[in-house]
PDB file of N, CA and C in Angstrom:
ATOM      1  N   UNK A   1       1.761  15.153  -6.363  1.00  0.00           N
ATOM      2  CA  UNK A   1       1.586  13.928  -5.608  1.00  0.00           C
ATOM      3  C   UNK A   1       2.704  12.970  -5.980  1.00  0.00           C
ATOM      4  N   UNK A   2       3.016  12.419  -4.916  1.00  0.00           N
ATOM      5  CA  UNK A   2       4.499  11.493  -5.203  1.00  0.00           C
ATOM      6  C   UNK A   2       4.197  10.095  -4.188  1.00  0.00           C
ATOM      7  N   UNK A   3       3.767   9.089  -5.303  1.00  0.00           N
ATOM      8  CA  UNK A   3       3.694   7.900  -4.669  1.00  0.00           C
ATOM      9  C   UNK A   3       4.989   6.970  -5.219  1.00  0.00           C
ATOM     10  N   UNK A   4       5.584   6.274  -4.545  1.00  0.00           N
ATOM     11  CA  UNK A   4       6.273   5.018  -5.090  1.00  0.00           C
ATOM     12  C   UNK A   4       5.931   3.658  -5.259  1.00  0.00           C
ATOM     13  N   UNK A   5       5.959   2.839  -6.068  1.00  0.00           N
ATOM     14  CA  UNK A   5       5.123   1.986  -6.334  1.00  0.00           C
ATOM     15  C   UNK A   5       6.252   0.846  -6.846  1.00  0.00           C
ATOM     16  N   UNK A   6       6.282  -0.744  -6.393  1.00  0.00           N
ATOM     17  CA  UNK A   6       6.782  -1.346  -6.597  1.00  0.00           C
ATOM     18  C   UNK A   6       6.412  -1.733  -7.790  1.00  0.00           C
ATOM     19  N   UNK A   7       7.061  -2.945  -8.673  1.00  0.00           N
ATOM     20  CA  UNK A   7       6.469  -3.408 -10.377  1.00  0.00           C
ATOM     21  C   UNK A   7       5.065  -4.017 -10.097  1.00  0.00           C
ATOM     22  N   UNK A   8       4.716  -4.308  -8.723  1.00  0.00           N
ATOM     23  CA  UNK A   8       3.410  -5.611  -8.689  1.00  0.00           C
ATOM     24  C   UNK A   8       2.415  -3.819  -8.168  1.00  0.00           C
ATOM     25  N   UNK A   9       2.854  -2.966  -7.759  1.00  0.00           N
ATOM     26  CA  UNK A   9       1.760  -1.842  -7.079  1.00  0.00           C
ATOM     27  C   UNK A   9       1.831  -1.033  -8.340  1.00  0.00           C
ATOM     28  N   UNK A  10       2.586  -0.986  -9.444  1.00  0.00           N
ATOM     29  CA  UNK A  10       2.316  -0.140 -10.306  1.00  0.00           C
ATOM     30  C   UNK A  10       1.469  -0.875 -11.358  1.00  0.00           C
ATOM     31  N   UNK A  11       1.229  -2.260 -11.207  1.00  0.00           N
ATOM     32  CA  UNK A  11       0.215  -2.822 -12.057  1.00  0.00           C
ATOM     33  C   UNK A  11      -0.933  -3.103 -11.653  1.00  0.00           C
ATOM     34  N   UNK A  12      -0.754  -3.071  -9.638  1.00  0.00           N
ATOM     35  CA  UNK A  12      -2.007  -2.309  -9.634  1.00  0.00           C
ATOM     36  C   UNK A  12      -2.613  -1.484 -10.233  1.00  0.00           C
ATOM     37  N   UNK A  13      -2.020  -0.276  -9.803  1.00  0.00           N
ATOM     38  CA  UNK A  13      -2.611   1.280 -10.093  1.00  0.00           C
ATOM     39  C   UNK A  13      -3.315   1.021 -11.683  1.00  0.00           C
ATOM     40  N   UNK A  14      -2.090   0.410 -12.626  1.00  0.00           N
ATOM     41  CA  UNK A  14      -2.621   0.516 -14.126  1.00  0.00           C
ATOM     42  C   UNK A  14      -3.964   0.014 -14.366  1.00  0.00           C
ATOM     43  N   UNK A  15      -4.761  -1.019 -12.822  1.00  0.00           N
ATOM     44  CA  UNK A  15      -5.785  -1.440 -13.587  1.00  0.00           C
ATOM     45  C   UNK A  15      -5.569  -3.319 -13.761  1.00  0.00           C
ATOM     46  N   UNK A  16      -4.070  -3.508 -14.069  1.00  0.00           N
ATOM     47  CA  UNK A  16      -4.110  -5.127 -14.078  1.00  0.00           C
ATOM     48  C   UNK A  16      -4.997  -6.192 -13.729  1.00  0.00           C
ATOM     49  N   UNK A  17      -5.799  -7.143 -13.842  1.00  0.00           N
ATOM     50  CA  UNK A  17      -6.776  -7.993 -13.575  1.00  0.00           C
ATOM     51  C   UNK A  17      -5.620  -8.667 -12.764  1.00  0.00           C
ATOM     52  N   UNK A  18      -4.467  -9.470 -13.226  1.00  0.00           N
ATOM     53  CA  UNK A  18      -3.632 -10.358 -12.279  1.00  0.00           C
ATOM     54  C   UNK A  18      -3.072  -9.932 -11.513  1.00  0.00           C
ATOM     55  N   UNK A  19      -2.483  -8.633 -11.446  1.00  0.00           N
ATOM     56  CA  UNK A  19      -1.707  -7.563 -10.311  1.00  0.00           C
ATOM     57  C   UNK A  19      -2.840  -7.661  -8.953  1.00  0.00           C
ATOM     58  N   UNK A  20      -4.253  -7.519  -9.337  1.00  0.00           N
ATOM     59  CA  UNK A  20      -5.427  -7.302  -8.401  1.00  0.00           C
ATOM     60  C   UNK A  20      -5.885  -8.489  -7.738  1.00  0.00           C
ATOM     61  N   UNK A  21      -5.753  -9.430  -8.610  1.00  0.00           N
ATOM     62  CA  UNK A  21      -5.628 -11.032  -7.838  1.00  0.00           C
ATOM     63  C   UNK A  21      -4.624 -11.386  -6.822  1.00  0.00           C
ATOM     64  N   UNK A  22      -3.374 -10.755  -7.429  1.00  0.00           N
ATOM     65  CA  UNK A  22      -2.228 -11.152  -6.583  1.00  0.00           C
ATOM     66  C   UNK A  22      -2.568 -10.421  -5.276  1.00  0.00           C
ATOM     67  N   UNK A  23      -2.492  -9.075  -5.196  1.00  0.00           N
ATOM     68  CA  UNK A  23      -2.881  -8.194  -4.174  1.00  0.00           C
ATOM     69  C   UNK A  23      -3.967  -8.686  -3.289  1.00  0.00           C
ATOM     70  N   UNK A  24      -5.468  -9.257  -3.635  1.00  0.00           N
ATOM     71  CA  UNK A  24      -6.545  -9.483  -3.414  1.00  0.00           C
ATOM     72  C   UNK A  24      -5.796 -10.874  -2.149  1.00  0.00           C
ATOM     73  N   UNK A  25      -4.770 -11.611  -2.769  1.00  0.00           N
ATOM     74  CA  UNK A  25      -4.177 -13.258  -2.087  1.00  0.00           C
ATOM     75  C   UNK A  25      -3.257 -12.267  -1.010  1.00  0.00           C
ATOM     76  N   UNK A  26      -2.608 -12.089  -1.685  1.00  0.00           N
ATOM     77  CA  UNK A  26      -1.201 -11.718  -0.964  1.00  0.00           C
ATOM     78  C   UNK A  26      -1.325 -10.070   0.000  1.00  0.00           C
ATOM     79  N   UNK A  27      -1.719  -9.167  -0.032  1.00  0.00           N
ATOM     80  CA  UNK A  27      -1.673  -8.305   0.449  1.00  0.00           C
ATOM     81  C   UNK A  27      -1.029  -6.860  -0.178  1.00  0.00           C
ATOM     82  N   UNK A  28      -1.086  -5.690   0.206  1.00  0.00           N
ATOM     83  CA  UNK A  28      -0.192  -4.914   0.120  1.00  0.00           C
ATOM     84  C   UNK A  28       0.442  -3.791   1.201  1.00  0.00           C
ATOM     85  N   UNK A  29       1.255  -3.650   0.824  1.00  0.00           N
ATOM     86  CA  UNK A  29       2.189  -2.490   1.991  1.00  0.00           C
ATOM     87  C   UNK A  29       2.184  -1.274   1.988  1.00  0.00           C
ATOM     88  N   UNK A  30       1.763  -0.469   2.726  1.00  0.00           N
ATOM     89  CA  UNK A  30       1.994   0.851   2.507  1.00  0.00           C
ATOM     90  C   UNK A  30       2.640   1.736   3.220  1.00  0.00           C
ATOM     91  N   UNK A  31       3.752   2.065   2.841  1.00  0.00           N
ATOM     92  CA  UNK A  31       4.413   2.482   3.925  1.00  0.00           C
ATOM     93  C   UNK A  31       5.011   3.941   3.627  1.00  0.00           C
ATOM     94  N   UNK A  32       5.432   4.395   4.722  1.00  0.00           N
ATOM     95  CA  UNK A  32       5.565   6.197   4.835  1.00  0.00           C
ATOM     96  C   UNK A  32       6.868   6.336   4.283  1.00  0.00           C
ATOM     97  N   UNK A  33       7.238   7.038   3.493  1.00  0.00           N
ATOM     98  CA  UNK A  33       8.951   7.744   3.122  1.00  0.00           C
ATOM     99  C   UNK A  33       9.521   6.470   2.071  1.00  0.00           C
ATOM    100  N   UNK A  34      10.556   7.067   1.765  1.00  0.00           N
ATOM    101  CA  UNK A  34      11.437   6.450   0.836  1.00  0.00           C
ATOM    102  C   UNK A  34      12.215   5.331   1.722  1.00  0.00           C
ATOM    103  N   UNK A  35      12.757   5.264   2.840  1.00  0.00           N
ATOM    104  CA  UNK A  35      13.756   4.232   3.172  1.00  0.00           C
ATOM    105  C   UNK A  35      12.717   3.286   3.708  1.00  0.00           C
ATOM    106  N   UNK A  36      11.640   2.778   4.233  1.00  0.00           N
ATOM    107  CA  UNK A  36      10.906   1.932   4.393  1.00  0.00           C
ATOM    108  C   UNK A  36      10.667   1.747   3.224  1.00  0.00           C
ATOM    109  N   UNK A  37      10.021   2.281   2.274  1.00  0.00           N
ATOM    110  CA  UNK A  37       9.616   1.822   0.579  1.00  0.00           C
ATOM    111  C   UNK A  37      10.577   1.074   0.431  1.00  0.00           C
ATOM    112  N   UNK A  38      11.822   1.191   0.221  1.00  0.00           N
ATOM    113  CA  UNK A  38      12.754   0.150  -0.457  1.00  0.00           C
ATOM    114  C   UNK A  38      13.302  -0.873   0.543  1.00  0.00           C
ATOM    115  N   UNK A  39      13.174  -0.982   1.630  1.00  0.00           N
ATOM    116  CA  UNK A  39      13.585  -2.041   2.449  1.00  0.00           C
ATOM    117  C   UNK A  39      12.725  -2.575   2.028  1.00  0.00           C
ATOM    118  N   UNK A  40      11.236  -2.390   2.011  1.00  0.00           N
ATOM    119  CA  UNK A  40      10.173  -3.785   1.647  1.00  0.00           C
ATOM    120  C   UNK A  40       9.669  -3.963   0.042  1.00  0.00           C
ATOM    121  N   UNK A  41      10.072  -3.497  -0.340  1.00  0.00           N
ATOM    122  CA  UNK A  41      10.486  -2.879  -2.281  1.00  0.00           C
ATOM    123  C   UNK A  41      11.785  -4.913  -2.625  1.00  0.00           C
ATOM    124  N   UNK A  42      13.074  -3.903  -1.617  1.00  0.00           N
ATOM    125  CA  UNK A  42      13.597  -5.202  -2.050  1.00  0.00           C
ATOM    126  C   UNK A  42      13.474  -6.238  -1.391  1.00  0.00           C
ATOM    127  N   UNK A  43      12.508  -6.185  -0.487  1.00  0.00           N
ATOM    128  CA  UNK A  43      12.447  -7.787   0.251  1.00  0.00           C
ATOM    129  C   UNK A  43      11.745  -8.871  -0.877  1.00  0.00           C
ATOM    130  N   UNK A  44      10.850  -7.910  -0.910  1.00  0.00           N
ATOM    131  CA  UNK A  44       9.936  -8.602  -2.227  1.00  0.00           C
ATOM    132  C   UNK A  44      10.134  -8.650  -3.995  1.00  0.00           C
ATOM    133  N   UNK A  45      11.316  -7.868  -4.160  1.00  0.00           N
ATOM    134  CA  UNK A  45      11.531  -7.672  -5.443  1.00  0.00           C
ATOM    135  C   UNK A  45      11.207  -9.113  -6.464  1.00  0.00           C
ATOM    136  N   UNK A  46      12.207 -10.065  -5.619  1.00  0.00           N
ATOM    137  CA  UNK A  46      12.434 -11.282  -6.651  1.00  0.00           C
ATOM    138  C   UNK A  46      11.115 -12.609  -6.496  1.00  0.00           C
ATOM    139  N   UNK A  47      10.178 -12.154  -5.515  1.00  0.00           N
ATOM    140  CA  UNK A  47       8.900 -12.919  -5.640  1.00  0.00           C
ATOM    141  C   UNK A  47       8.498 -12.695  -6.380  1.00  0.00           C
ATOM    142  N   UNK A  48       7.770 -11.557  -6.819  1.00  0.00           N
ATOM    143  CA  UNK A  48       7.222 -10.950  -7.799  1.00  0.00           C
ATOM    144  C   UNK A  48       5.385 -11.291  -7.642  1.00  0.00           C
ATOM    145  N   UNK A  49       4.665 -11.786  -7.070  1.00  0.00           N
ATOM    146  CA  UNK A  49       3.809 -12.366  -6.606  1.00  0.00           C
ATOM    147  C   UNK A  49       2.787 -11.299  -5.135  1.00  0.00           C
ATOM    148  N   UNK A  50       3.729 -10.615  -4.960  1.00  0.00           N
ATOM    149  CA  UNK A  50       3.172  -9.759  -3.817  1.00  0.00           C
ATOM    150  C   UNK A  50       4.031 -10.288  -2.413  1.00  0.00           C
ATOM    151  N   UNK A  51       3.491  -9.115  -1.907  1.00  0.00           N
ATOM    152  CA  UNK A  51       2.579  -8.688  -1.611  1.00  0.00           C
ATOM    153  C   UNK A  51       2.771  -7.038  -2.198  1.00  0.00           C
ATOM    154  N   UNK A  52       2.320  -6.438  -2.886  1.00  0.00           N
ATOM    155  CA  UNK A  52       2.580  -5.239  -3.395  1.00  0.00           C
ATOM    156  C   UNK A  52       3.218  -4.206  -2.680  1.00  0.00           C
ATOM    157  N   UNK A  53       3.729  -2.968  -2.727  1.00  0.00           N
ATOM    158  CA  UNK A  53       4.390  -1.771  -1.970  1.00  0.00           C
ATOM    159  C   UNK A  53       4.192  -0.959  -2.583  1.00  0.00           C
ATOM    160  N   UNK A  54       3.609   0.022  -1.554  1.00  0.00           N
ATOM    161  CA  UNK A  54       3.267   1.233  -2.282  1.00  0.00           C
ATOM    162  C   UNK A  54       4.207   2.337  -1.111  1.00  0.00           C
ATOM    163  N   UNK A  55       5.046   3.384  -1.348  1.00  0.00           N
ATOM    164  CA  UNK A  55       5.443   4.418  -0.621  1.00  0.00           C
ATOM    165  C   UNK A  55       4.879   5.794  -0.757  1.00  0.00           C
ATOM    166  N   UNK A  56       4.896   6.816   0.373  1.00  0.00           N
ATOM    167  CA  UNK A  56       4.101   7.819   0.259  1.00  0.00           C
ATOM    168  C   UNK A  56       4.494   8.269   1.052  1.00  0.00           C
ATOM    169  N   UNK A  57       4.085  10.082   0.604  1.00  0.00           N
ATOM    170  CA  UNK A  57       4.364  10.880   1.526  1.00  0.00           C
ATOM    171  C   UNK A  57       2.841  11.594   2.256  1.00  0.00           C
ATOM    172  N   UNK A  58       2.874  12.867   2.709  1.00  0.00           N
ATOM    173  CA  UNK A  58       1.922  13.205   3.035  1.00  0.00           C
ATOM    174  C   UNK A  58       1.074  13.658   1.452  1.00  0.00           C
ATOM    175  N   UNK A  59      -0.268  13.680   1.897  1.00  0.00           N
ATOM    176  CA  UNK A  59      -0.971  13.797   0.829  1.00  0.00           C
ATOM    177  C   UNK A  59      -1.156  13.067  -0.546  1.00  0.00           C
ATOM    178  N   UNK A  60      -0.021  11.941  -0.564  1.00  0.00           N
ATOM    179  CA  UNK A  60       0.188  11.447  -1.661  1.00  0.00           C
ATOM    180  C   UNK A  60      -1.318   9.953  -2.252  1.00  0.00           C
ATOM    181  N   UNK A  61      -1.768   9.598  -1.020  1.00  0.00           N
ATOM    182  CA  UNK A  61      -2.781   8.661  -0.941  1.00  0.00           C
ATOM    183  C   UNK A  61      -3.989   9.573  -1.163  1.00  0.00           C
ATOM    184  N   UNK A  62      -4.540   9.124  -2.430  1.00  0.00           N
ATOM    185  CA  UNK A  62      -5.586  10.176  -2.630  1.00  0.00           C
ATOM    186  C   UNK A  62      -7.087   9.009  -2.756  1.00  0.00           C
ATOM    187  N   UNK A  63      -8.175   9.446  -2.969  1.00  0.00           N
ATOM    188  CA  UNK A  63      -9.203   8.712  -2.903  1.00  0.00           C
ATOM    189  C   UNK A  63      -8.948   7.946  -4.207  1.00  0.00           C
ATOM    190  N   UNK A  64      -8.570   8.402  -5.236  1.00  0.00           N
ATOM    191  CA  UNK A  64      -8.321   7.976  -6.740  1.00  0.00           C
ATOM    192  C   UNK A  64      -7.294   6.289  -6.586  1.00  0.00           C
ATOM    193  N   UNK A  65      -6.281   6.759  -5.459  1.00  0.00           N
ATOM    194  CA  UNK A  65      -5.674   5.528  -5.047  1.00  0.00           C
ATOM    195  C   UNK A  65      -6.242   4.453  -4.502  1.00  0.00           C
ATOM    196  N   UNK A  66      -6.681   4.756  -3.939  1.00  0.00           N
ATOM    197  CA  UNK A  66      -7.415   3.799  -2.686  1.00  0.00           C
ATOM    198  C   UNK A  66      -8.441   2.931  -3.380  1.00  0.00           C
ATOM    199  N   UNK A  67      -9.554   3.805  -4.535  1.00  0.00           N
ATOM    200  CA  UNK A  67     -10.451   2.885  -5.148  1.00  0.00           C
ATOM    201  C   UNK A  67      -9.610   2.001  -6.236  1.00  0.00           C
ATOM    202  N   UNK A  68      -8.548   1.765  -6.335  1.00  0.00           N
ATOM    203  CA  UNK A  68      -7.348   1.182  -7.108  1.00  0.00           C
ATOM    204  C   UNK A  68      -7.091  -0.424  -6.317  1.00  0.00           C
ATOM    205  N   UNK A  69      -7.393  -0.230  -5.133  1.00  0.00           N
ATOM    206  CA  UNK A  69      -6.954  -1.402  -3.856  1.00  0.00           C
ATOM    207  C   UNK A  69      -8.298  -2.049  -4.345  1.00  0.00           C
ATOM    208  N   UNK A  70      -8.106  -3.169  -4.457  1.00  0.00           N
ATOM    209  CA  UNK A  70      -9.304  -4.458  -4.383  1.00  0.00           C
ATOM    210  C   UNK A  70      -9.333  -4.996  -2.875  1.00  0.00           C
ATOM    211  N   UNK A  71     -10.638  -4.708  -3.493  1.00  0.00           N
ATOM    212  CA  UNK A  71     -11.465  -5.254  -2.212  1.00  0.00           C
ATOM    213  C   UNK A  71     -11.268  -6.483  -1.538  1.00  0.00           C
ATOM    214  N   UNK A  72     -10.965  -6.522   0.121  1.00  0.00           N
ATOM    215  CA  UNK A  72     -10.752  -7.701   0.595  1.00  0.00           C
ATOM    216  C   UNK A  72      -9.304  -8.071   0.741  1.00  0.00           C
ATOM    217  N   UNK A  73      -8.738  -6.930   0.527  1.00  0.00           N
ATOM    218  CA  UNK A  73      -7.419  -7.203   0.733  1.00  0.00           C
ATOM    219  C   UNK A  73      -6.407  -6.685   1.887  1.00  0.00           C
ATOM    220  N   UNK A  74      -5.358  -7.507   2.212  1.00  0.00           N
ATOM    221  CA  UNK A  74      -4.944  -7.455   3.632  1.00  0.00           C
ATOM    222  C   UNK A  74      -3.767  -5.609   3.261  1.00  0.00           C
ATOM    223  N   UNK A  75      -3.971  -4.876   3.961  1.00  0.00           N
ATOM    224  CA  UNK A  75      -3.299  -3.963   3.953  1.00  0.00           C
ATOM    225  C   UNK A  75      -2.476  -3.728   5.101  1.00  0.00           C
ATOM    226  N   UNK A  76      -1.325  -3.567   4.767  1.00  0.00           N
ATOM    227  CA  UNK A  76      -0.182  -3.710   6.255  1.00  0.00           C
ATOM    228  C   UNK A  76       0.218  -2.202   6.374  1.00  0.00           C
ATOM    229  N   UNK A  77      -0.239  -1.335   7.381  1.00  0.00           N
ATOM    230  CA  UNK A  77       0.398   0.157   7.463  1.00  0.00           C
ATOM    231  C   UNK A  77       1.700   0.315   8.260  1.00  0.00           C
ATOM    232  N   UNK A  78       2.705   1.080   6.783  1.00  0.00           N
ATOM    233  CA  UNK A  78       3.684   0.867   7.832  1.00  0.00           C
ATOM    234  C   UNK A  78       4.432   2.373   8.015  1.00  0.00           C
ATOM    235  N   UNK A  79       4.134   3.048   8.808  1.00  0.00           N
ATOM    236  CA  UNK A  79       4.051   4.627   8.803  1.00  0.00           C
ATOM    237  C   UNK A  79       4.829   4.664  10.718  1.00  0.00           C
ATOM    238  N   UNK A  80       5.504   5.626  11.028  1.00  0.00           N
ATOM    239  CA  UNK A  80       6.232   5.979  12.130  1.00  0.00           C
ATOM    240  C   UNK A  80       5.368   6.064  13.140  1.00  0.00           C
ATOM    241  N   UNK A  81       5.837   6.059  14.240  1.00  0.00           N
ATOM    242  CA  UNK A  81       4.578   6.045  15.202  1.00  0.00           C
ATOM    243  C   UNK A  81       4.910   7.295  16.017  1.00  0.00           C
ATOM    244  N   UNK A  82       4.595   8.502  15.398  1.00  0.00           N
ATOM    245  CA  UNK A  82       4.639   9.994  15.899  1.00  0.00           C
ATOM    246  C   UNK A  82       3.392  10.326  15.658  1.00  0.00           C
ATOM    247  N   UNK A  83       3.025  11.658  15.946  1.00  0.00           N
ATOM    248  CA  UNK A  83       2.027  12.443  15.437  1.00  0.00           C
ATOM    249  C   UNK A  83       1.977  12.078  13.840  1.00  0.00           C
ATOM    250  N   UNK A  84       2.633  12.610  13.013  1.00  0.00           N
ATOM    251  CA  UNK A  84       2.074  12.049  11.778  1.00  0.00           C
ATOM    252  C   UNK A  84       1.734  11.270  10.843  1.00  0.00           C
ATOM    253  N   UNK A  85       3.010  10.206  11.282  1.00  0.00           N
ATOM    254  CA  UNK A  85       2.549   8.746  11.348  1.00  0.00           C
ATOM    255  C   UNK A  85       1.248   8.099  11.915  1.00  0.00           C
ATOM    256  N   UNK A  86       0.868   8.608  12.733  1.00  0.00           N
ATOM    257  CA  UNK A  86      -0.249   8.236  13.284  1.00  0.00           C
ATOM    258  C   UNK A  86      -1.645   8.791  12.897  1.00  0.00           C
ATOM    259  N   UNK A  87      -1.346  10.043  12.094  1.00  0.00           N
ATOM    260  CA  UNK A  87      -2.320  11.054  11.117  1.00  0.00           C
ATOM    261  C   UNK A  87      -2.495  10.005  10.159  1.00  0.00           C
ATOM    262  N   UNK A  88      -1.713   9.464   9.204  1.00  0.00           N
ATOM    263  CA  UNK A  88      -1.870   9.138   8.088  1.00  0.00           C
ATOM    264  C   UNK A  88      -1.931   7.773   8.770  1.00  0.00           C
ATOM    265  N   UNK A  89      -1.774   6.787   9.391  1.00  0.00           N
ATOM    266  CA  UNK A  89      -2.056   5.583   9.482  1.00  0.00           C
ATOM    267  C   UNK A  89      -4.236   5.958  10.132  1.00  0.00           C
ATOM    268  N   UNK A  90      -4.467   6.707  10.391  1.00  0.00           N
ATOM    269  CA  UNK A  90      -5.531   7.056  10.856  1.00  0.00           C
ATOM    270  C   UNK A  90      -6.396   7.332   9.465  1.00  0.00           C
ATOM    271  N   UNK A  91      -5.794   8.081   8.377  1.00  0.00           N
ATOM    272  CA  UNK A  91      -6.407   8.347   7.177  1.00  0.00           C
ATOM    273  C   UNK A  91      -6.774   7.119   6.343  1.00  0.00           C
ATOM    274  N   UNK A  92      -5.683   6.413   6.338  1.00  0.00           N
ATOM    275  CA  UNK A  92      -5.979   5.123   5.379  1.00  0.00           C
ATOM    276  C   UNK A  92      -6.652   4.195   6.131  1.00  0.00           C
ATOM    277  N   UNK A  93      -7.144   3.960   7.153  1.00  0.00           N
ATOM    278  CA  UNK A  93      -8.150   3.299   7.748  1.00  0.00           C
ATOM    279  C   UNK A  93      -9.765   4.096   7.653  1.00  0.00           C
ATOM    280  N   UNK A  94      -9.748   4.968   7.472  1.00  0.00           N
ATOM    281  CA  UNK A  94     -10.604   5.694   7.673  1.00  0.00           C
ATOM    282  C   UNK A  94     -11.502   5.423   5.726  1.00  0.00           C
ATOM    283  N   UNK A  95      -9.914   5.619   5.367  1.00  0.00           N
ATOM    284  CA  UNK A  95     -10.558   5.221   3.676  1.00  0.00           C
ATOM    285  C   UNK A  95     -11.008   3.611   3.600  1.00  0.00           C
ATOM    286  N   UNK A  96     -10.052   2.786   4.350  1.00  0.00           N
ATOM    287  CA  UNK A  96     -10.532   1.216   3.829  1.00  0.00           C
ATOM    288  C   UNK A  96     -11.191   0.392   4.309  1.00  0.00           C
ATOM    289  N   UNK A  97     -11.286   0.930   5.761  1.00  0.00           N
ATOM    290  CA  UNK A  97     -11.936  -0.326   6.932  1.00  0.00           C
ATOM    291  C   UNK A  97     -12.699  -0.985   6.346  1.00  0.00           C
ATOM    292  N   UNK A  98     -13.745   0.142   5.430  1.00  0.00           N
ATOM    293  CA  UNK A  98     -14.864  -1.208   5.149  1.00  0.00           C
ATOM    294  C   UNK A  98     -15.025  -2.041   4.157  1.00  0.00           C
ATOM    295  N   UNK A  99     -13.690  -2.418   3.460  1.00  0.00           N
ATOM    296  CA  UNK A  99     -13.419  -2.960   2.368  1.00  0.00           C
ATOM    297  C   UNK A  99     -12.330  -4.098   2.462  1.00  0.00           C
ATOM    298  N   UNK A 100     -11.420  -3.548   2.738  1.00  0.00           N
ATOM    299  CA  UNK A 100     -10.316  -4.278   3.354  1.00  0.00           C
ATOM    300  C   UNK A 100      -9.978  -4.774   4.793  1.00  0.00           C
ATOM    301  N   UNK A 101      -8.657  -5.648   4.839  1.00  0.00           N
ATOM    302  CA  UNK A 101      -8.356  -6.015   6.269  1.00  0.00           C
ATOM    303  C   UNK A 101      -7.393  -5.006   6.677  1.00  0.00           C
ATOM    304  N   UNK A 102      -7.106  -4.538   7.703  1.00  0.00           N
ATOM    305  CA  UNK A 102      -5.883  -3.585   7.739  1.00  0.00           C
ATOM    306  C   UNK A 102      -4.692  -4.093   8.906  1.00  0.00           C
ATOM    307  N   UNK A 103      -4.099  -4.002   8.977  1.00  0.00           N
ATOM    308  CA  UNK A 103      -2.699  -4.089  10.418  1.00  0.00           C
ATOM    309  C   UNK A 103      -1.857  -3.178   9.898  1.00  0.00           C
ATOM    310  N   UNK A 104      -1.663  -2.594  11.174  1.00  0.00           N
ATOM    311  CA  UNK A 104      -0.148  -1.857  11.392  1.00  0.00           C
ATOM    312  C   UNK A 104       1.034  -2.552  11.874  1.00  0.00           C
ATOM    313  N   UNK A 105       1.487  -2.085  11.377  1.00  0.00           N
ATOM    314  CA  UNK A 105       3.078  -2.359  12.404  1.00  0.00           C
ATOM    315  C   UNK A 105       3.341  -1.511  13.502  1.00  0.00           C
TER     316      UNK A 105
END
């Protein structure tokens, strides 16, 4: 499994109490492949505040991840709009609707 994780999404994952606040205010990103990861990786680098980024490939969003996302938080999907893009923007709704807010791009 190969997720990428910005400094504010990898303190998610660790568990952070303030990483989960920030996320909980600000939101997080999740987006498909490596060159979207770092376009919104460095948009946000020097806030540091969120909104978190997480990158992924197929299979890489596992249930273990997802119960990691605090509740109530705005999740922005940002995945291609093909067949599989549209698989996996379909999966992570399917995991959060009833917890979180979601939008695509």
């Amino acid at each position: 499994m190969l997720v990428f994780a910005d400094p504010l999404g990898r303190r998610m994952l660790a568990g952070d109490s303030v990483a989960l606040e920030l996320i909980s205010n600000n939101g997080l990103i999740l987006c498909e492949g490596s060159p979207r990861f770092l376009a919104w990786a460095c948009r946000f680098a020097e806030k540091g505040d969120g909104p978190a980024v997480l990158g992924f490939w197929s299979g890489a969003l596992t249930e273990e991840i997802y119960a990691r996302i605090p509740n109530g938080a705005t999740i922005t999907i940002d995945s291609d709009y093909d067949r599989t893009g549209d698989s996996y923007a379909e999966k992570i709704a399917d995991s959060l609707r009833s917890r979180c807010r979601l939008r695509r791009l």
